[in-house]
C-alpha atoms as a PDB file:
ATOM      1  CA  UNK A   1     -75.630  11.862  79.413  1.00  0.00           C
ATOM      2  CA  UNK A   2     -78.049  12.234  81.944  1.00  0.00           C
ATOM      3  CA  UNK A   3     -77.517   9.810  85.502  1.00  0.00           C
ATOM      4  CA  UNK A   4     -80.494   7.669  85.386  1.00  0.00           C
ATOM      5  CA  UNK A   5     -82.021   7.243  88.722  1.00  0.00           C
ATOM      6  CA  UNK A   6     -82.314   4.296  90.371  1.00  0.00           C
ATOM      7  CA  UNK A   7     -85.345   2.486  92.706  1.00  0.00           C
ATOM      8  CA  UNK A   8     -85.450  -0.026  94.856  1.00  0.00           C
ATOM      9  CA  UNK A   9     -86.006  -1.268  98.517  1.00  0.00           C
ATOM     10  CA  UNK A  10     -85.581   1.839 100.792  1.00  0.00           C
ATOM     11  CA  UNK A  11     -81.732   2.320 102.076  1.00  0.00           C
ATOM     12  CA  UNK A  12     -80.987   1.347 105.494  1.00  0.00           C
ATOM     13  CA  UNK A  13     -80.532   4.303 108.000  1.00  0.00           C
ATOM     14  CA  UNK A  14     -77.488   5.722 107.766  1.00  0.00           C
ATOM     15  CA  UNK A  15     -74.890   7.466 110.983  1.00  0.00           C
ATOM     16  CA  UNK A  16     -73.022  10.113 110.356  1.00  0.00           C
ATOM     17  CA  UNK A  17     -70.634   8.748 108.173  1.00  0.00           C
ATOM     18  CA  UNK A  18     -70.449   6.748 105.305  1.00  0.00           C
ATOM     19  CA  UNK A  19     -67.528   5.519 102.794  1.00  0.00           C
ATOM     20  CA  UNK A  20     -66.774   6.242  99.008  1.00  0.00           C
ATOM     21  CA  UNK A  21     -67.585   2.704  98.703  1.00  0.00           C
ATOM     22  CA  UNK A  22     -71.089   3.113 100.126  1.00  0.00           C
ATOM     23  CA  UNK A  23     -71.987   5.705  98.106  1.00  0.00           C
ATOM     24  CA  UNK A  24     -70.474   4.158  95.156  1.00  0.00           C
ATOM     25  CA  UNK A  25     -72.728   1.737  95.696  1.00  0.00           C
ATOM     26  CA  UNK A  26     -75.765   3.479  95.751  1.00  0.00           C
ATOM     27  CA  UNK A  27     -74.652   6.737  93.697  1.00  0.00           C
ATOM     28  CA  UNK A  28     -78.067   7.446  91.505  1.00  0.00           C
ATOM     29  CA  UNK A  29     -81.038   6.281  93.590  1.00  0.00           C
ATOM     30  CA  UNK A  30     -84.238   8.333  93.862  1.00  0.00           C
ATOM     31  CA  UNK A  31     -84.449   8.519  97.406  1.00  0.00           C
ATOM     32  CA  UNK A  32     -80.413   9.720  97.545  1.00  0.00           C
ATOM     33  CA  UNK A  33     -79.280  13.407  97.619  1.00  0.00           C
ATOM     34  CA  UNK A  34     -75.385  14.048  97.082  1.00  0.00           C
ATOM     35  CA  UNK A  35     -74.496  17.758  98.114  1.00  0.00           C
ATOM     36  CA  UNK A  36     -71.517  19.189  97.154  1.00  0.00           C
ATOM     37  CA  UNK A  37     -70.390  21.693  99.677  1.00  0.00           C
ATOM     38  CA  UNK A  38     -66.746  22.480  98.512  1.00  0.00           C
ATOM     39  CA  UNK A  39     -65.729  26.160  99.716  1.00  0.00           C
ATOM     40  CA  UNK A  40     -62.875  28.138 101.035  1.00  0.00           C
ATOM     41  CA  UNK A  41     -63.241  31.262 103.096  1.00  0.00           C
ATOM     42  CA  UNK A  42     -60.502  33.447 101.306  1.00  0.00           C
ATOM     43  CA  UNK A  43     -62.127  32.880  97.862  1.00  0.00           C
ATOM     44  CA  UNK A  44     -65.598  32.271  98.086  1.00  0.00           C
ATOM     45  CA  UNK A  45     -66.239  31.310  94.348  1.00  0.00           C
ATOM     46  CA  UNK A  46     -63.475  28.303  94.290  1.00  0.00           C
ATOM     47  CA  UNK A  47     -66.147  25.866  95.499  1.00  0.00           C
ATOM     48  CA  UNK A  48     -68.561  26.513  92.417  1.00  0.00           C
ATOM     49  CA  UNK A  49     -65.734  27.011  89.928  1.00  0.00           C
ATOM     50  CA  UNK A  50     -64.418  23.392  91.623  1.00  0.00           C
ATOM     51  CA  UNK A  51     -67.752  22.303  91.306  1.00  0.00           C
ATOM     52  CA  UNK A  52     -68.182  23.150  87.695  1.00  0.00           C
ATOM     53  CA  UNK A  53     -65.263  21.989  86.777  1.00  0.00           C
ATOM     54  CA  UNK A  54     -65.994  17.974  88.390  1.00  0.00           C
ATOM     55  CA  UNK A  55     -68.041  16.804  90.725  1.00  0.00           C
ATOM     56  CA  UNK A  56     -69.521  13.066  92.246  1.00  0.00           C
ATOM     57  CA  UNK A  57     -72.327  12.587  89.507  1.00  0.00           C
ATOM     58  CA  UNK A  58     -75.499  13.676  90.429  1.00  0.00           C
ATOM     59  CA  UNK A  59     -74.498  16.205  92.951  1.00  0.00           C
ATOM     60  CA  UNK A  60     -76.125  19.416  93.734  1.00  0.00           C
ATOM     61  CA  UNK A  61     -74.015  22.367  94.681  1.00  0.00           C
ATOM     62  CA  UNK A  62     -74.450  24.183  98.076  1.00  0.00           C
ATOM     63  CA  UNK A  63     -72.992  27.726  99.124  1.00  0.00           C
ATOM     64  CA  UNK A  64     -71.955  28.611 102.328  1.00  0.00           C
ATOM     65  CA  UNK A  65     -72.604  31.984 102.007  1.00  0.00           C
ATOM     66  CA  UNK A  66     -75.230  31.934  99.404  1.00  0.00           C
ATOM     67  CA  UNK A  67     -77.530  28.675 100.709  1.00  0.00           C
ATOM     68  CA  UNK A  68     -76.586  27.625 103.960  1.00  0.00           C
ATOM     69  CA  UNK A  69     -76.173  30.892 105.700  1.00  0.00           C
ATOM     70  CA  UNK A  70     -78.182  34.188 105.002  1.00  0.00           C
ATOM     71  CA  UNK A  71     -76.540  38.262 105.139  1.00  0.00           C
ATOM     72  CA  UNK A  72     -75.287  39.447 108.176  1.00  0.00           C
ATOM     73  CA  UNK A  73     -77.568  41.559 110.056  1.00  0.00           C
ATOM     74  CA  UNK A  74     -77.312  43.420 113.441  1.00  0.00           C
ATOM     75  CA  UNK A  75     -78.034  41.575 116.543  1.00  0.00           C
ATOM     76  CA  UNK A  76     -81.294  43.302 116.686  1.00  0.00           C
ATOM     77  CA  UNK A  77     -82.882  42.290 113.423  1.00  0.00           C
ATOM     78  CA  UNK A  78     -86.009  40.770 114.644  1.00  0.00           C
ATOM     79  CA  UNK A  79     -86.378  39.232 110.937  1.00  0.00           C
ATOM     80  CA  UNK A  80     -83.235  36.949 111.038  1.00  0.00           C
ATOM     81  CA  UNK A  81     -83.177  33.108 111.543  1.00  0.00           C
ATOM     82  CA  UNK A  82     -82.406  31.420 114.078  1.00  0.00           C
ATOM     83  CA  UNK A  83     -79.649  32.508 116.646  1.00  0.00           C
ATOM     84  CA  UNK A  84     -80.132  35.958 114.317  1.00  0.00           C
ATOM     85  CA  UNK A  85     -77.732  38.386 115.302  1.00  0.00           C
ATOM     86  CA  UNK A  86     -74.059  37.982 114.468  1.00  0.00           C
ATOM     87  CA  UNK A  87     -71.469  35.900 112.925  1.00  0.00           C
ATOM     88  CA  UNK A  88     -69.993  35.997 110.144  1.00  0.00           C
ATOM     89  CA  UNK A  89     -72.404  33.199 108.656  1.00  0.00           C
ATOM     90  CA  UNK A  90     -75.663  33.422 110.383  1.00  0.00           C
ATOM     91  CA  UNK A  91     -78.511  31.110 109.888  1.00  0.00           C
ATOM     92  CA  UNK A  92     -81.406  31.133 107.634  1.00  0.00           C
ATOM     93  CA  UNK A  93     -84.563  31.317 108.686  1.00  0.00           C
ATOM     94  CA  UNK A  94     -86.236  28.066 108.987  1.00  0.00           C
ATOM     95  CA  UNK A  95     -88.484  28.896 106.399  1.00  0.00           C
ATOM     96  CA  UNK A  96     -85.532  29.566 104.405  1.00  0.00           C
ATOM     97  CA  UNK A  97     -83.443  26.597 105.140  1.00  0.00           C
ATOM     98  CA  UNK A  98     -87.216  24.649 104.615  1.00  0.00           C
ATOM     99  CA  UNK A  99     -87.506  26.195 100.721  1.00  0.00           C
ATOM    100  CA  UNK A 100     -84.278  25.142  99.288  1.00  0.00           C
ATOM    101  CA  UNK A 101     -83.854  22.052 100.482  1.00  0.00           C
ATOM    102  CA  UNK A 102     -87.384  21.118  98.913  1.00  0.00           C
ATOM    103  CA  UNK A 103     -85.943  22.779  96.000  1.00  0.00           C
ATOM    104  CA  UNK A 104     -83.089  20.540  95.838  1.00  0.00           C
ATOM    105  CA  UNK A 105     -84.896  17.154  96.403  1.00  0.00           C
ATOM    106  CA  UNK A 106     -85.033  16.666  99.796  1.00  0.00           C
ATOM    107  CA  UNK A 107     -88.002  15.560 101.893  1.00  0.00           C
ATOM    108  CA  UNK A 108     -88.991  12.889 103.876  1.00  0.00           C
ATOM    109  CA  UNK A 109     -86.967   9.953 103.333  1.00  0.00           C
ATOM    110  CA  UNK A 110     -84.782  11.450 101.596  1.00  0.00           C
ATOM    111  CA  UNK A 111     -80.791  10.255 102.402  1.00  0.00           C
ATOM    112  CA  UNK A 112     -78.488  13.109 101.754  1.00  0.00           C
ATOM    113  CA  UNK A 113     -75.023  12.693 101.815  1.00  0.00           C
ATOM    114  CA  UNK A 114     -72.837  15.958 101.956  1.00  0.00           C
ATOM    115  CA  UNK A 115     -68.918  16.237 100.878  1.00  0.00           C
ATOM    116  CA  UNK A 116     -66.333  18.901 100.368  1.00  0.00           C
ATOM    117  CA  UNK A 117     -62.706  18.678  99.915  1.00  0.00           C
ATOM    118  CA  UNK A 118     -61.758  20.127 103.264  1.00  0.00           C
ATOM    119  CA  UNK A 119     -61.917  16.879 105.609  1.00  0.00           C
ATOM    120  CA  UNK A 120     -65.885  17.616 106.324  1.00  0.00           C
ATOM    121  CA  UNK A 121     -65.545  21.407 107.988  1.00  0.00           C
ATOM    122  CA  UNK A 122     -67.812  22.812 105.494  1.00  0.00           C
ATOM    123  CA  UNK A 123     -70.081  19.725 104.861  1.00  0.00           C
ATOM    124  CA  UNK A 124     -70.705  19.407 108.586  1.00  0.00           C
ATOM    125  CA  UNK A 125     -72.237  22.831 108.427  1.00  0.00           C
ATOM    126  CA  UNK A 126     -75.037  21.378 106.274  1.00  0.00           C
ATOM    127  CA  UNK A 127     -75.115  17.833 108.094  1.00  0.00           C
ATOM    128  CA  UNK A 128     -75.998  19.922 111.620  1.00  0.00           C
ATOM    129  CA  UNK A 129     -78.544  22.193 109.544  1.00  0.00           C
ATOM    130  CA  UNK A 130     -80.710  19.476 108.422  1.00  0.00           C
ATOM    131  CA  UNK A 131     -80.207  17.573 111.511  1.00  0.00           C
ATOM    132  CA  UNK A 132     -81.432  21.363 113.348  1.00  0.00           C
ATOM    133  CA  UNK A 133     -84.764  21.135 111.145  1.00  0.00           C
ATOM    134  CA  UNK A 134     -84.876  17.200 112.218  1.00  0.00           C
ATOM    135  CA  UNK A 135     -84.141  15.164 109.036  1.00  0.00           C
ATOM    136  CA  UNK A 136     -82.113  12.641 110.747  1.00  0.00           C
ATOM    137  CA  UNK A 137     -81.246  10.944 107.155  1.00  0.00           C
ATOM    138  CA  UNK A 138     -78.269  12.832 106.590  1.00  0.00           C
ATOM    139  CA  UNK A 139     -73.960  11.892 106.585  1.00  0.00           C
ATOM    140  CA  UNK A 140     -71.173  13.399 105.508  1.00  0.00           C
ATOM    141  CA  UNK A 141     -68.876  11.061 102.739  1.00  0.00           C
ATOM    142  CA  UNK A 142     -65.405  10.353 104.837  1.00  0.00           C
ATOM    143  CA  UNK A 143     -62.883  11.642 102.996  1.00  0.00           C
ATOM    144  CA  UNK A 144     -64.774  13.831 100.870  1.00  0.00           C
ATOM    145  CA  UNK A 145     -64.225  14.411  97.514  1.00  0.00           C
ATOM    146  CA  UNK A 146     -60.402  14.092  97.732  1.00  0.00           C
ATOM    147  CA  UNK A 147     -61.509  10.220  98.629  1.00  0.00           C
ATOM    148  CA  UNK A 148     -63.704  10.359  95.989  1.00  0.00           C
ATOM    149  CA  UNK A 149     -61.121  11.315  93.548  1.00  0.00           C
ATOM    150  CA  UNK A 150     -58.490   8.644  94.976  1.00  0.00           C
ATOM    151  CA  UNK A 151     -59.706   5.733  93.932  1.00  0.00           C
ATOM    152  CA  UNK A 152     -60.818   6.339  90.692  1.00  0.00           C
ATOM    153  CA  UNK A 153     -64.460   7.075  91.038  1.00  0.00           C
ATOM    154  CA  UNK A 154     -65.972   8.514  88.341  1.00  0.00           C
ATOM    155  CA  UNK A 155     -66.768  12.640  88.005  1.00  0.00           C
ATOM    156  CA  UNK A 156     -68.579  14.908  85.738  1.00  0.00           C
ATOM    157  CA  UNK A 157     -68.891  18.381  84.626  1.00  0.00           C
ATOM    158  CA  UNK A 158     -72.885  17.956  84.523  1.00  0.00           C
ATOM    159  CA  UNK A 159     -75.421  19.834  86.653  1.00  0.00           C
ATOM    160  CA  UNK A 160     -78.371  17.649  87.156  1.00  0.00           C
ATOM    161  CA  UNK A 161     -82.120  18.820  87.679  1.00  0.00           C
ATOM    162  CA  UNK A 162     -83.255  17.325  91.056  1.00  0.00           C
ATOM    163  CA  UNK A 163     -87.121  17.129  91.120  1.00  0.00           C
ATOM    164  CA  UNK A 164     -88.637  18.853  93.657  1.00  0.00           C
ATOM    165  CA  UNK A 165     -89.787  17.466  97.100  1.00  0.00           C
ATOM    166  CA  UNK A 166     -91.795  18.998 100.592  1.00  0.00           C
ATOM    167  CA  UNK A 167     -88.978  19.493 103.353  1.00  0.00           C
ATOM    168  CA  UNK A 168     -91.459  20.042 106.334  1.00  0.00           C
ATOM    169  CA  UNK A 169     -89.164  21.483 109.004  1.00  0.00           C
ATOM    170  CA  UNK A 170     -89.004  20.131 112.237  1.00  0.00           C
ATOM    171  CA  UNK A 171     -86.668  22.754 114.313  1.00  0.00           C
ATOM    172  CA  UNK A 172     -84.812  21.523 117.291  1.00  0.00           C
ATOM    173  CA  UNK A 173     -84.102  24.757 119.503  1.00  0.00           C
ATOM    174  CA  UNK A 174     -82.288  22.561 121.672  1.00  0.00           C
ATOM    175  CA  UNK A 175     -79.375  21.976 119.406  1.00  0.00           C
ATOM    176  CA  UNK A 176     -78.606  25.929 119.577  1.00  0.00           C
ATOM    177  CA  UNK A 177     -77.092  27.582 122.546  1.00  0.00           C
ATOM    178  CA  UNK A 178     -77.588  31.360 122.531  1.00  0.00           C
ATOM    179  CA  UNK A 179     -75.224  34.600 123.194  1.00  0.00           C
ATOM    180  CA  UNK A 180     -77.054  34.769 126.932  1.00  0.00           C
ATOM    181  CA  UNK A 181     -76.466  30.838 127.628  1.00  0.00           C
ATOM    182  CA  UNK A 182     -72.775  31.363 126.318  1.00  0.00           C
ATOM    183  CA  UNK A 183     -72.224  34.144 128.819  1.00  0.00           C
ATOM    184  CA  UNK A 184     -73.597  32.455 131.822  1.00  0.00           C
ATOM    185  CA  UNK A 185     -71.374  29.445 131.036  1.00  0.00           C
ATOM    186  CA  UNK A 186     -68.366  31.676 130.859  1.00  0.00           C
ATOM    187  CA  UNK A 187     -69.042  33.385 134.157  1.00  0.00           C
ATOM    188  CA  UNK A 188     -70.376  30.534 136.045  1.00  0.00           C
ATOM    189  CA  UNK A 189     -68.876  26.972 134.255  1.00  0.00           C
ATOM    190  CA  UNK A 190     -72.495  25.844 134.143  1.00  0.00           C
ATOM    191  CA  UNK A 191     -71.529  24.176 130.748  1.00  0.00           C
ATOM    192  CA  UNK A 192     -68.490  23.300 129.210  1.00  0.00           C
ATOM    193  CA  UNK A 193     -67.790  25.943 125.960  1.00  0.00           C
ATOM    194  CA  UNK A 194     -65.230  23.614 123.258  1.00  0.00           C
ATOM    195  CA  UNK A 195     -63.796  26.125 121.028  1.00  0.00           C
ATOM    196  CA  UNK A 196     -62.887  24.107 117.719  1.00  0.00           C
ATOM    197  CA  UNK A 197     -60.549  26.926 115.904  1.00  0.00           C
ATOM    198  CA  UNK A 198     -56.671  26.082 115.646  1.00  0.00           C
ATOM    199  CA  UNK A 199     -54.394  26.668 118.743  1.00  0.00           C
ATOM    200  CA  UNK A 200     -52.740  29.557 117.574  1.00  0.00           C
ATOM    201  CA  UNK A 201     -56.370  31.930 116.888  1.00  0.00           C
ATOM    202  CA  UNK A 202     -57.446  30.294 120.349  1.00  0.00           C
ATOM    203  CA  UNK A 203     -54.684  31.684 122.051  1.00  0.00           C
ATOM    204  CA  UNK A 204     -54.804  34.610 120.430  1.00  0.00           C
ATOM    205  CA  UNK A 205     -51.312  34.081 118.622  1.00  0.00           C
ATOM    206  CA  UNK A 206     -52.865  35.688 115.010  1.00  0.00           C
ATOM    207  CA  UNK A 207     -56.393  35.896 114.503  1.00  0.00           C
ATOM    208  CA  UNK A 208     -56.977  36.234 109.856  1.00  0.00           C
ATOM    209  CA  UNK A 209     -60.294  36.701 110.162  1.00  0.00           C
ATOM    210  CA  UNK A 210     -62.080  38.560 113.041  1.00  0.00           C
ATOM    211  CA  UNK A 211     -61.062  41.645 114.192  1.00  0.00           C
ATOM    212  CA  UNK A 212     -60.606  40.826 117.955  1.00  0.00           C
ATOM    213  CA  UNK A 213     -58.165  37.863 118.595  1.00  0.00           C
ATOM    214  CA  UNK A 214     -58.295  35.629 121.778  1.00  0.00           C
ATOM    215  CA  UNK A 215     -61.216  32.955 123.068  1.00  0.00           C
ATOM    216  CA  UNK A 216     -64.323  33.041 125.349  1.00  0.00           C
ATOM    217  CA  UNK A 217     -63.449  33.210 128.751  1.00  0.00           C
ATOM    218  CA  UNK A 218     -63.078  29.291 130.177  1.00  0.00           C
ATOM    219  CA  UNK A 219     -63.307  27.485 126.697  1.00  0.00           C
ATOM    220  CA  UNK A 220     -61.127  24.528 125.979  1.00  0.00           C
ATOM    221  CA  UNK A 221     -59.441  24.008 123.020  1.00  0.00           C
ATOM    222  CA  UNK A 222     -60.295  21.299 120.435  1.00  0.00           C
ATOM    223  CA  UNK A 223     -59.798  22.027 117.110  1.00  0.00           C
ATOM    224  CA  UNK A 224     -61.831  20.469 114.350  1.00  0.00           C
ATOM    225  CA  UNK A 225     -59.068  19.045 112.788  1.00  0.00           C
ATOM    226  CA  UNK A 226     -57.922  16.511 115.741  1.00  0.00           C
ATOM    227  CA  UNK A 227     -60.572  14.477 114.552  1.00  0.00           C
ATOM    228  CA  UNK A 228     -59.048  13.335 111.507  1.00  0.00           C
ATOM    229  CA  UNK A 229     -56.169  10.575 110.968  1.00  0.00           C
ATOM    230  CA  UNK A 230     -53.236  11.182 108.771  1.00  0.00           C
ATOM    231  CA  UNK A 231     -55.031  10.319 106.044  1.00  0.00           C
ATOM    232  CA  UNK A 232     -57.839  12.666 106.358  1.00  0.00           C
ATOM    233  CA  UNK A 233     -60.717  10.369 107.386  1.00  0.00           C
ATOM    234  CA  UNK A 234     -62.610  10.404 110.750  1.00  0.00           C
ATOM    235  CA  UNK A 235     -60.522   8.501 113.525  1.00  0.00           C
ATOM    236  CA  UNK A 236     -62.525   5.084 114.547  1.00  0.00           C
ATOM    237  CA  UNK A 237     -65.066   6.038 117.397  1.00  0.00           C
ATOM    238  CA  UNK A 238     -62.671   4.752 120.451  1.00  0.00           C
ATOM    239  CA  UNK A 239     -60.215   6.778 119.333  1.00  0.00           C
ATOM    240  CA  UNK A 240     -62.546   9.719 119.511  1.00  0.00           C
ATOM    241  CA  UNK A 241     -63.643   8.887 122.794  1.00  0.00           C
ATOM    242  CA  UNK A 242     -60.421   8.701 124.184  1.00  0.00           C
ATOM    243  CA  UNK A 243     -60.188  12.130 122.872  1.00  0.00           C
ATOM    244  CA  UNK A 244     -62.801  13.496 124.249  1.00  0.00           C
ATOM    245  CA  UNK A 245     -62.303  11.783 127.796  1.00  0.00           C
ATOM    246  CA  UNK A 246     -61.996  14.390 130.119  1.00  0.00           C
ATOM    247  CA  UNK A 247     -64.362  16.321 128.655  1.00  0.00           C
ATOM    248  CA  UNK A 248     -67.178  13.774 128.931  1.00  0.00           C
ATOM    249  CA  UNK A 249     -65.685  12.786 132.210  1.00  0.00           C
ATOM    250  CA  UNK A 250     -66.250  16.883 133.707  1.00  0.00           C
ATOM    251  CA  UNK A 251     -69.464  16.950 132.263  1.00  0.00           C
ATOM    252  CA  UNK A 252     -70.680  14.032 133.402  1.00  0.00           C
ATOM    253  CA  UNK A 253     -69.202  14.811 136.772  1.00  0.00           C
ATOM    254  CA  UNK A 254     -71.122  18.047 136.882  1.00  0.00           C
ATOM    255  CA  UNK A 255     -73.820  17.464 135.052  1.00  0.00           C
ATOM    256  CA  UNK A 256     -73.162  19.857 132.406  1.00  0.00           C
ATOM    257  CA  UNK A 257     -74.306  20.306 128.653  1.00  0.00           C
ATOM    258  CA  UNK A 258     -71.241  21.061 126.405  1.00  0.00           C
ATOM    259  CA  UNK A 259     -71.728  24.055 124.025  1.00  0.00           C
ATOM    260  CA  UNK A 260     -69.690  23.977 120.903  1.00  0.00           C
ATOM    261  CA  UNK A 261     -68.235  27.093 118.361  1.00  0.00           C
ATOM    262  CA  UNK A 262     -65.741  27.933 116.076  1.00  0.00           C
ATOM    263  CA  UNK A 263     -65.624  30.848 114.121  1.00  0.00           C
ATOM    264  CA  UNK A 264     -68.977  31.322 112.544  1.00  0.00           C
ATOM    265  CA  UNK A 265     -70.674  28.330 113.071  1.00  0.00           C
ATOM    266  CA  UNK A 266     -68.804  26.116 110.531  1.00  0.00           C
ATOM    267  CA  UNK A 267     -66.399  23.932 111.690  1.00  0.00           C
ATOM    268  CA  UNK A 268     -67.732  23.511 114.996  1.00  0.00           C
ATOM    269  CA  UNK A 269     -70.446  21.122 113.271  1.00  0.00           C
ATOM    270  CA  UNK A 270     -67.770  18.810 112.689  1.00  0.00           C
ATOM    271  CA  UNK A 271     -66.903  18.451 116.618  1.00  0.00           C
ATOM    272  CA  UNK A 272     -70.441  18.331 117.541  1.00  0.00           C
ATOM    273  CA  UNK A 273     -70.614  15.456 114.673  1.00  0.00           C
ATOM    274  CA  UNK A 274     -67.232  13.760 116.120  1.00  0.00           C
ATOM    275  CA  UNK A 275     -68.593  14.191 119.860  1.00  0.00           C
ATOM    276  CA  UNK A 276     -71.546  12.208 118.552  1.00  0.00           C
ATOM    277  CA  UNK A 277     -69.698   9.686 116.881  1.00  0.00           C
ATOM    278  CA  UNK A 278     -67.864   9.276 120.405  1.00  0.00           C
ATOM    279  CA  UNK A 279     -70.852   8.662 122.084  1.00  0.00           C
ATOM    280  CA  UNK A 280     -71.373  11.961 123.736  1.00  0.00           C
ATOM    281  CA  UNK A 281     -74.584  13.463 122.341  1.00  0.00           C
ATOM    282  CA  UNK A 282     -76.498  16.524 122.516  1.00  0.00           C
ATOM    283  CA  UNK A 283     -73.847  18.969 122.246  1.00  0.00           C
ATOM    284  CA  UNK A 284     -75.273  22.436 121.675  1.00  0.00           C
ATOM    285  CA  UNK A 285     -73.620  24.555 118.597  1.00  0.00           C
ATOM    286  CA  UNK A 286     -73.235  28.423 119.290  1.00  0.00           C
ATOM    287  CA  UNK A 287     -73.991  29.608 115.855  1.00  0.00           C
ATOM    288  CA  UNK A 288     -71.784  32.919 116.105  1.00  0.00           C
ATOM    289  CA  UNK A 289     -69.128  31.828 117.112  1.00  0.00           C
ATOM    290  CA  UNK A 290     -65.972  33.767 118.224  1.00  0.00           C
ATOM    291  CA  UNK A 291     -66.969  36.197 115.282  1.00  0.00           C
ATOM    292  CA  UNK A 292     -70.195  37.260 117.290  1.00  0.00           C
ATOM    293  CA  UNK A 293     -68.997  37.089 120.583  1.00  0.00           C
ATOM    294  CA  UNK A 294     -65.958  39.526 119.679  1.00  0.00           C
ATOM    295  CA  UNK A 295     -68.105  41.861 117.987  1.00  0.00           C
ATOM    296  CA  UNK A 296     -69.381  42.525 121.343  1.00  0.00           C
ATOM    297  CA  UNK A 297     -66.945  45.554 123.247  1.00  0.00           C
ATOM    298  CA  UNK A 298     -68.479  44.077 126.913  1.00  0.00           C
ATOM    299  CA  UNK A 299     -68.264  40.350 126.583  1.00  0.00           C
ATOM    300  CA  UNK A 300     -64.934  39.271 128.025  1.00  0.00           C
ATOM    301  CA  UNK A 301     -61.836  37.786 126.280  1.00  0.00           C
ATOM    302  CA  UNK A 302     -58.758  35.804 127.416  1.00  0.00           C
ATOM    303  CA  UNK A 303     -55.915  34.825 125.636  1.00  0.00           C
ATOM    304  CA  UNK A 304     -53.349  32.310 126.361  1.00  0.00           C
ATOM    305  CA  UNK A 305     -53.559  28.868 126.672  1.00  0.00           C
ATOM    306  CA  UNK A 306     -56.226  27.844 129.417  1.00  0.00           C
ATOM    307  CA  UNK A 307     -55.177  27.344 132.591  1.00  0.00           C
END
């Protein structure tokens, strides 16, 4: 059976996060997008078989590879999107990113709420996308679907039909730091670079993915996952702070903006959403990552823990 949509008075603004029990709550309203973001890197159709198998009613299904990031093209591509030139998961162009969100019933005043079963890594990606082309309407579900799934909420096999909507983009350039900006902050500490892989591919222990192992040249190490309790949910906002202390402590000392990467632009959404969360704003993503900056023989890499 078809969800029937719901109306009523507009939902209150949302942060970054909101709880099963939230969107239980309002699961089915017009003005409410549910995206589905499930994926894992070393099979890249388990999120749409997952997906297709059950999903939180009324979701739409987005792919990493296939919707949120477009084929990889060399770094002088003047047709890419932007920070076009490397990474495993590069942007798409605005126009792009502008087309299928429209297409999946997103526009103005639209609340989308994005999961995945991965503790937000590959929701975030989405969550800083939309946030890039300024719709500030937009959280991830703590927990994600495994939350979902915990207490009983009900799933379905069915793939709605989400009418269509205009997504006019608003781009925010200054939520991107580029390959030049990177390498000025390595050489000169103008800005702090957070690297938000695991310890061990930061160090340069094992590195399953890249080619090159190691980390940008002055980049401190916090992973993703130190943002999550035991449980899997987002630790309360003065525990983040307190994790992020001394970072916000040297930045604010000398004045610097705090660049953040991972990988390929993925996971280090989800530290630029925690660093938010903690009160420190306006952290700039790198969208390469350590995939683009390695594929580069004369950029610089350490290895070891950071000094």
């Amino acid at each position: 059976m078809t969800q029937e949509r719901k109306v009523g008075q507009p939902l209150d603004r949302v942060g970054n996060l909101v709880s099963v029990a939230w969107l239980s709550r309002h699961l089915g309203r017009d003005d409410l997008v549910v995206a589905d973001c499930r994926f894992a890197l070393d099979d890249p159709e388990a999120g749409r078989r997952a997906y297709e198998r059950d999903h939180i009613p009324g979701a739409v299904y987005f792919d990493l590879e296939k919707d949120l990031s477009r084929p990889v093209s060399p770094a002088s591509d003047p047709s890419g999107g932007p920070g076009s030139g490397g990474g495993r998961h590069p942007l798409p162009s605005v126009e792009e990113m502008a087309a299928l969100f429209g297409a999946t019933g997103i526009g103005d005043g639209t609340i989308v709420i994005c999961y995945d079963d991965h503790g937000g890594s590959m929701a975030a990606r989405l969550w800083w996308m939309l946030r890039y082309l300024g719709h500030r309407q937009v959280a991830l579900l703590d927990g994600g679907y495994t939350a979902w799934r915990a207490v009983g909420l009900p799933v379905t096999a069915e793939v709605p039909n989400p009418s269509p909507r205009t997504f006019i983009p608003r781009p925010q350039p200054h939520m991107i730091a580029t390959m030049d900006e990177v390498r000025r902050a390595s050489a000169t500490g103008e800005a702090i670079i957070v690297d938000s892989r695991t310890p061990e591919r930061y160090r340069g222990d094992v590195e399953p993915i890249d080619p090159v192992a190691g980390h940008i040249p002055g980049a401190i190490n916090l992973p993703w996952n130190g943002n999550l309790n035991e449980n899997g949910l987002f630790r309360e906002p003065d525990q983040l702070t307190h994790r992020f202390a001394l970072l916000w402590q040297e930045a604010q000392k000398g004045k610097k903006d705090v660049i953040v990467h991972c990988g390929s632009g993925v996971t280090g959404c989800l530290n630029v959403l925690a660093l938010e969360r903690a009160g420190i704003p306006g952290a700039r993503l790198f969208v390469g990552g350590w995939s683009e900056w390695c594929s580069h023989p004369e950029n610089p890499i350490a290895r070891g823990d950071r000094a």
